[in-house]
PDB file of N, CA and C in Angstrom:
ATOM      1  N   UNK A   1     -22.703  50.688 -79.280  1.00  0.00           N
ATOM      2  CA  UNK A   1     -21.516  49.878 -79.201  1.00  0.00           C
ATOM      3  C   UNK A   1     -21.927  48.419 -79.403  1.00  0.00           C
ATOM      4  N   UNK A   2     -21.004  47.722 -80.185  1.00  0.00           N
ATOM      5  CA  UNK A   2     -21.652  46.464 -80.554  1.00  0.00           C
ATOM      6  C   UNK A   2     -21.319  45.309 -79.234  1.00  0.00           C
ATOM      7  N   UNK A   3     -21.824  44.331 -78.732  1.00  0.00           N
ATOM      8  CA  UNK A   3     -21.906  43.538 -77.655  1.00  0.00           C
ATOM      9  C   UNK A   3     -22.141  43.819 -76.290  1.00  0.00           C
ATOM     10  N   UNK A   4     -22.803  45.867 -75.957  1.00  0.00           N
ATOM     11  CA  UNK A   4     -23.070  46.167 -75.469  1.00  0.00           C
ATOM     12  C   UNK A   4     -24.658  46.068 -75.270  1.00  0.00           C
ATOM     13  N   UNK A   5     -25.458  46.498 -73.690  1.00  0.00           N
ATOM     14  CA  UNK A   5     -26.550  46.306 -73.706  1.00  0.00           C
ATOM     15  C   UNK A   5     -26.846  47.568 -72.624  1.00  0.00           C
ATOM     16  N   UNK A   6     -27.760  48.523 -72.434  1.00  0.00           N
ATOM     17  CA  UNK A   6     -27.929  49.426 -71.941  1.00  0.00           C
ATOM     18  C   UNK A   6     -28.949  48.835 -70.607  1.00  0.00           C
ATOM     19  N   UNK A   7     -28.671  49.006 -69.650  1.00  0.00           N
ATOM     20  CA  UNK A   7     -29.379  48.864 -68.100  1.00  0.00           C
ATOM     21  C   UNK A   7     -30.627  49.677 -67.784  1.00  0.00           C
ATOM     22  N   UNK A   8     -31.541  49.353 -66.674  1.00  0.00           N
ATOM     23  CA  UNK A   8     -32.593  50.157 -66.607  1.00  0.00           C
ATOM     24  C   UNK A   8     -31.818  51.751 -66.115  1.00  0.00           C
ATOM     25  N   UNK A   9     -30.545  51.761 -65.717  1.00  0.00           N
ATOM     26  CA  UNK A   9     -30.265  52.705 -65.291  1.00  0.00           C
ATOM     27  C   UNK A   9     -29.528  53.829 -65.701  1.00  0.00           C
ATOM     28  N   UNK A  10     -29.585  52.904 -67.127  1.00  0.00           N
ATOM     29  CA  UNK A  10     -28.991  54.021 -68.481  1.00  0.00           C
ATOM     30  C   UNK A  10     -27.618  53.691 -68.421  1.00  0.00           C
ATOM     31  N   UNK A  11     -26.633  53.047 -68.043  1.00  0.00           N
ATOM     32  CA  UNK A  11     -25.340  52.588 -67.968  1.00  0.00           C
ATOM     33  C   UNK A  11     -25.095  51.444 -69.113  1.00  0.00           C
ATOM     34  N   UNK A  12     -24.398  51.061 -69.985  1.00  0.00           N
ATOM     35  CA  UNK A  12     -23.986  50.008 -70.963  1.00  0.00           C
ATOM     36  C   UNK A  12     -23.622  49.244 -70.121  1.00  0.00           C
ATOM     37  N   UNK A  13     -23.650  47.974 -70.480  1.00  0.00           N
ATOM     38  CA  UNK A  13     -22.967  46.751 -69.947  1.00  0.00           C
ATOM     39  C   UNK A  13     -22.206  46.208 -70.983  1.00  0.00           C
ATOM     40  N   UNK A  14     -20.970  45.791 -70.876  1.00  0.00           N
ATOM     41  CA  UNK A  14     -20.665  45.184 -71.833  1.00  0.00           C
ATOM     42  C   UNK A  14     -20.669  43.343 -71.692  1.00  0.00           C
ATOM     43  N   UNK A  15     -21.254  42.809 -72.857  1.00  0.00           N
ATOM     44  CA  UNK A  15     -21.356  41.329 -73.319  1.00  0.00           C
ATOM     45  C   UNK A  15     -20.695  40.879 -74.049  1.00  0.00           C
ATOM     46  N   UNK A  16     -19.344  40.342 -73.506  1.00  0.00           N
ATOM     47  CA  UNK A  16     -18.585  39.742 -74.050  1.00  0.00           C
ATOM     48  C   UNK A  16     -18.850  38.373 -75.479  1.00  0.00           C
ATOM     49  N   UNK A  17     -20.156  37.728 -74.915  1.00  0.00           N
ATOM     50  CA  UNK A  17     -19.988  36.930 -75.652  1.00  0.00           C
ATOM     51  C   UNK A  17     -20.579  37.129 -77.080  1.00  0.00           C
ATOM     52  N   UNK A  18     -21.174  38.103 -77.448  1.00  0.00           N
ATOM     53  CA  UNK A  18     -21.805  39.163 -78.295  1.00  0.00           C
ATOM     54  C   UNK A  18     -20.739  40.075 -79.390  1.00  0.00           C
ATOM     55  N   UNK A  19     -19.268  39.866 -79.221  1.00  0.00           N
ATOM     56  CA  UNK A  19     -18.554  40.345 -79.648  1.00  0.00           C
ATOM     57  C   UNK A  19     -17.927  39.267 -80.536  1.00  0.00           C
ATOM     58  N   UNK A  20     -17.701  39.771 -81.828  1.00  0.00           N
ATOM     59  CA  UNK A  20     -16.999  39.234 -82.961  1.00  0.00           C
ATOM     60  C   UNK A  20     -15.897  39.183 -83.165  1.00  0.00           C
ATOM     61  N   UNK A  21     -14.324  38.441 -83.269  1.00  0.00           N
ATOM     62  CA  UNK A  21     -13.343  39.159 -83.729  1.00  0.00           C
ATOM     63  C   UNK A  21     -13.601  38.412 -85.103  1.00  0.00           C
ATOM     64  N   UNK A  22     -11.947  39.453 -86.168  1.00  0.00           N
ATOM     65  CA  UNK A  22     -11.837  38.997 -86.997  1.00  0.00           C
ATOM     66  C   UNK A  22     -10.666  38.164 -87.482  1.00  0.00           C
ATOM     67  N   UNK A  23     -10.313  37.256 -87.874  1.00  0.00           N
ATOM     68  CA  UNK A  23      -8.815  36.826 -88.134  1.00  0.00           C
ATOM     69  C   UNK A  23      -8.536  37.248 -89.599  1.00  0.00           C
ATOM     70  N   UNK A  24      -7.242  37.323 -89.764  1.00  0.00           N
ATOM     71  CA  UNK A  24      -6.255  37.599 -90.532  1.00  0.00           C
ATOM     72  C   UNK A  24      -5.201  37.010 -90.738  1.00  0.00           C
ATOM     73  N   UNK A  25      -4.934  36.223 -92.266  1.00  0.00           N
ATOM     74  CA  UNK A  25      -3.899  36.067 -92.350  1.00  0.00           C
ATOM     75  C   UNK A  25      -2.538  36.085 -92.062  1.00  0.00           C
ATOM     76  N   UNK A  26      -1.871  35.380 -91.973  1.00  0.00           N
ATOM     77  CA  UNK A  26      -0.294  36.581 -91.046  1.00  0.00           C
ATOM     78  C   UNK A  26       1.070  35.506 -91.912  1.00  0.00           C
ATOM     79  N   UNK A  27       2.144  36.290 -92.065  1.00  0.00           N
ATOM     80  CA  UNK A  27       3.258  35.570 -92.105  1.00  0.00           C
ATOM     81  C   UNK A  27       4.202  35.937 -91.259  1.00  0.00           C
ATOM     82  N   UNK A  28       5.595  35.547 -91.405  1.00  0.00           N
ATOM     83  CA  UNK A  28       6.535  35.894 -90.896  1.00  0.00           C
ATOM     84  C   UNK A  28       7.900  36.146 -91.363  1.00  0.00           C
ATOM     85  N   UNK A  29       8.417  37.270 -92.200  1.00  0.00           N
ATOM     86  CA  UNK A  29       9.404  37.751 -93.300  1.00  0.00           C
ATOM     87  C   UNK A  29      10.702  38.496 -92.712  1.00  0.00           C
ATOM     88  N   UNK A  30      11.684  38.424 -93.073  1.00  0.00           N
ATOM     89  CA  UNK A  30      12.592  39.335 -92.720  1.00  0.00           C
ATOM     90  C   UNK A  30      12.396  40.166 -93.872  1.00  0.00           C
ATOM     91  N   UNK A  31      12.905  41.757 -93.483  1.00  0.00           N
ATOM     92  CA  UNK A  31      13.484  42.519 -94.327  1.00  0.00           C
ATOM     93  C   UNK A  31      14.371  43.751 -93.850  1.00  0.00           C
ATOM     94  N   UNK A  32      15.191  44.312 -94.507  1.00  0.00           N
ATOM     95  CA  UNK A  32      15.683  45.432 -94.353  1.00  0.00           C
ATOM     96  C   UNK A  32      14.674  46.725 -94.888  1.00  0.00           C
ATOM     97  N   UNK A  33      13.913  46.318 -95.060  1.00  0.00           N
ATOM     98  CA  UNK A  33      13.365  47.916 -95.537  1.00  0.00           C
ATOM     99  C   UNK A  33      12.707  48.330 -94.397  1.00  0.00           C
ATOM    100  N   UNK A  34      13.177  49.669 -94.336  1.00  0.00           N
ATOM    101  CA  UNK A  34      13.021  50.476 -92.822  1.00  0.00           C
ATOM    102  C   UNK A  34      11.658  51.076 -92.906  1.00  0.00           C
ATOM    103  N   UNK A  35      10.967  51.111 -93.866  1.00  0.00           N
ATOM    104  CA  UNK A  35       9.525  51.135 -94.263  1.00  0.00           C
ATOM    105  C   UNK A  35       8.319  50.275 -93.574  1.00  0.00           C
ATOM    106  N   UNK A  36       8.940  49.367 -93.334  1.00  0.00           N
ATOM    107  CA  UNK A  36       8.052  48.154 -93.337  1.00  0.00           C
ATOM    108  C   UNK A  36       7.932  48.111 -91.518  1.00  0.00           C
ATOM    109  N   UNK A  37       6.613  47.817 -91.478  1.00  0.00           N
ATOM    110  CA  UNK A  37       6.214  48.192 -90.528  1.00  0.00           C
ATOM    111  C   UNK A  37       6.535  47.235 -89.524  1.00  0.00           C
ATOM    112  N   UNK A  38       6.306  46.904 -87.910  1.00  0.00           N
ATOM    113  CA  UNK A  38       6.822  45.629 -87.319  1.00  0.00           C
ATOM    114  C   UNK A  38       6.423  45.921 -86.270  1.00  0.00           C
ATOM    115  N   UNK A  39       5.748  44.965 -85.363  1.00  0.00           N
ATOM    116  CA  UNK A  39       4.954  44.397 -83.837  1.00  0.00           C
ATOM    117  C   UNK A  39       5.375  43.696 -83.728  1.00  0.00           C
ATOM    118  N   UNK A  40       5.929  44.089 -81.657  1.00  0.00           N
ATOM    119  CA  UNK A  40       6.010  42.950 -81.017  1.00  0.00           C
ATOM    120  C   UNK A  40       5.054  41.982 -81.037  1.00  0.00           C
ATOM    121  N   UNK A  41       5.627  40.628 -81.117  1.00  0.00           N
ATOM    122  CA  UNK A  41       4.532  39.676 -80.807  1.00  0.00           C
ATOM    123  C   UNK A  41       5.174  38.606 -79.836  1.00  0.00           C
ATOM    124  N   UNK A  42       4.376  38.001 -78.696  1.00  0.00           N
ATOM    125  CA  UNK A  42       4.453  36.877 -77.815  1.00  0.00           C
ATOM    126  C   UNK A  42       3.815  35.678 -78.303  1.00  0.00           C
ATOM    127  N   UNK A  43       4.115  34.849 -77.650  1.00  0.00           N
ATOM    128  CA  UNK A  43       3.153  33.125 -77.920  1.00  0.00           C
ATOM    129  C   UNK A  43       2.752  33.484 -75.974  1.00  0.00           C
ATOM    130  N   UNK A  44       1.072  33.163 -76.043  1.00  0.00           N
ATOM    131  CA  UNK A  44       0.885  32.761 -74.635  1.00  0.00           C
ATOM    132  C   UNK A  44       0.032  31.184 -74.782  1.00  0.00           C
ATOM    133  N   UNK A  45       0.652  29.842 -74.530  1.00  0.00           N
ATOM    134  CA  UNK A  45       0.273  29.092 -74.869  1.00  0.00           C
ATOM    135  C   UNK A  45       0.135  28.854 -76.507  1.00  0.00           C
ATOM    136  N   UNK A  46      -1.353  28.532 -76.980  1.00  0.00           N
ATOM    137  CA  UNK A  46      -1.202  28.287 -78.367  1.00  0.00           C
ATOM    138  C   UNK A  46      -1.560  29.451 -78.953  1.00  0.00           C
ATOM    139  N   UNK A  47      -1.695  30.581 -78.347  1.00  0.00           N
ATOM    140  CA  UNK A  47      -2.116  32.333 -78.797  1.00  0.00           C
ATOM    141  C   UNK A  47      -1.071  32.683 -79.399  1.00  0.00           C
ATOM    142  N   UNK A  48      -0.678  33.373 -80.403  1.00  0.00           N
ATOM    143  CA  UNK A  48      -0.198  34.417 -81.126  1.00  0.00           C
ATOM    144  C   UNK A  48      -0.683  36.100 -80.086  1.00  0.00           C
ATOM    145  N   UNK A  49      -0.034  36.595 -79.837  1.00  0.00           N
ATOM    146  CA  UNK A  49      -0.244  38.041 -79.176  1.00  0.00           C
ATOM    147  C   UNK A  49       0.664  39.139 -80.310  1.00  0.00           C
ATOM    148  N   UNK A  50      -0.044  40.117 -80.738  1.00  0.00           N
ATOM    149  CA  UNK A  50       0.546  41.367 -81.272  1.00  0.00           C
ATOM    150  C   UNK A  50      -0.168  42.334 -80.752  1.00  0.00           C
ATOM    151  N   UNK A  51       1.197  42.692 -80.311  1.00  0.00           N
ATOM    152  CA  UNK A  51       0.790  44.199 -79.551  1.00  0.00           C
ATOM    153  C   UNK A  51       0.931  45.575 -80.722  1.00  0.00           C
ATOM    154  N   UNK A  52      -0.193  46.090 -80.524  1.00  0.00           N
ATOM    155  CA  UNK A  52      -0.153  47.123 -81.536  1.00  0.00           C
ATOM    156  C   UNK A  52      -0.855  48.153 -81.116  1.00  0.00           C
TER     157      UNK A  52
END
C-alpha cells in the first residue's frame, strides 16, 4: 500500500504524509441529458468536496 509502512509487529501503519493526491480539472455545466453523470458537491471553506 502506498504511504504505508509495516511495524516490527507486522501491522501497516499508515503515513499520511507519503500519500499523493491527484487534481483534476473540473467545470460546472447544466444539462438535461439523463446520461450524464452528477455528484454532490459542498464548499468547506476554500475546499471543493465531491462526494462520490
Amino acid at each position: 500500500m502506498v504511504g504505508s509502512l509495516i511495524s516490527k509487529s507486522g501491522r501497516s501503519i499508515f503515513n499520511p504524509h507519503r500519500v499523493r493526491t491527484a487534481t483534476y480539472r473540473v467545470s460546472v455545466e447544466d444539462s438535461d441529458d439523463p446520461g450524464v453523470e452528477t455528484y454532490p458537491v459542498t464548499l468547506q471553506g476554500k475546499d471543493v468536496v465531491v462526494e462520490i
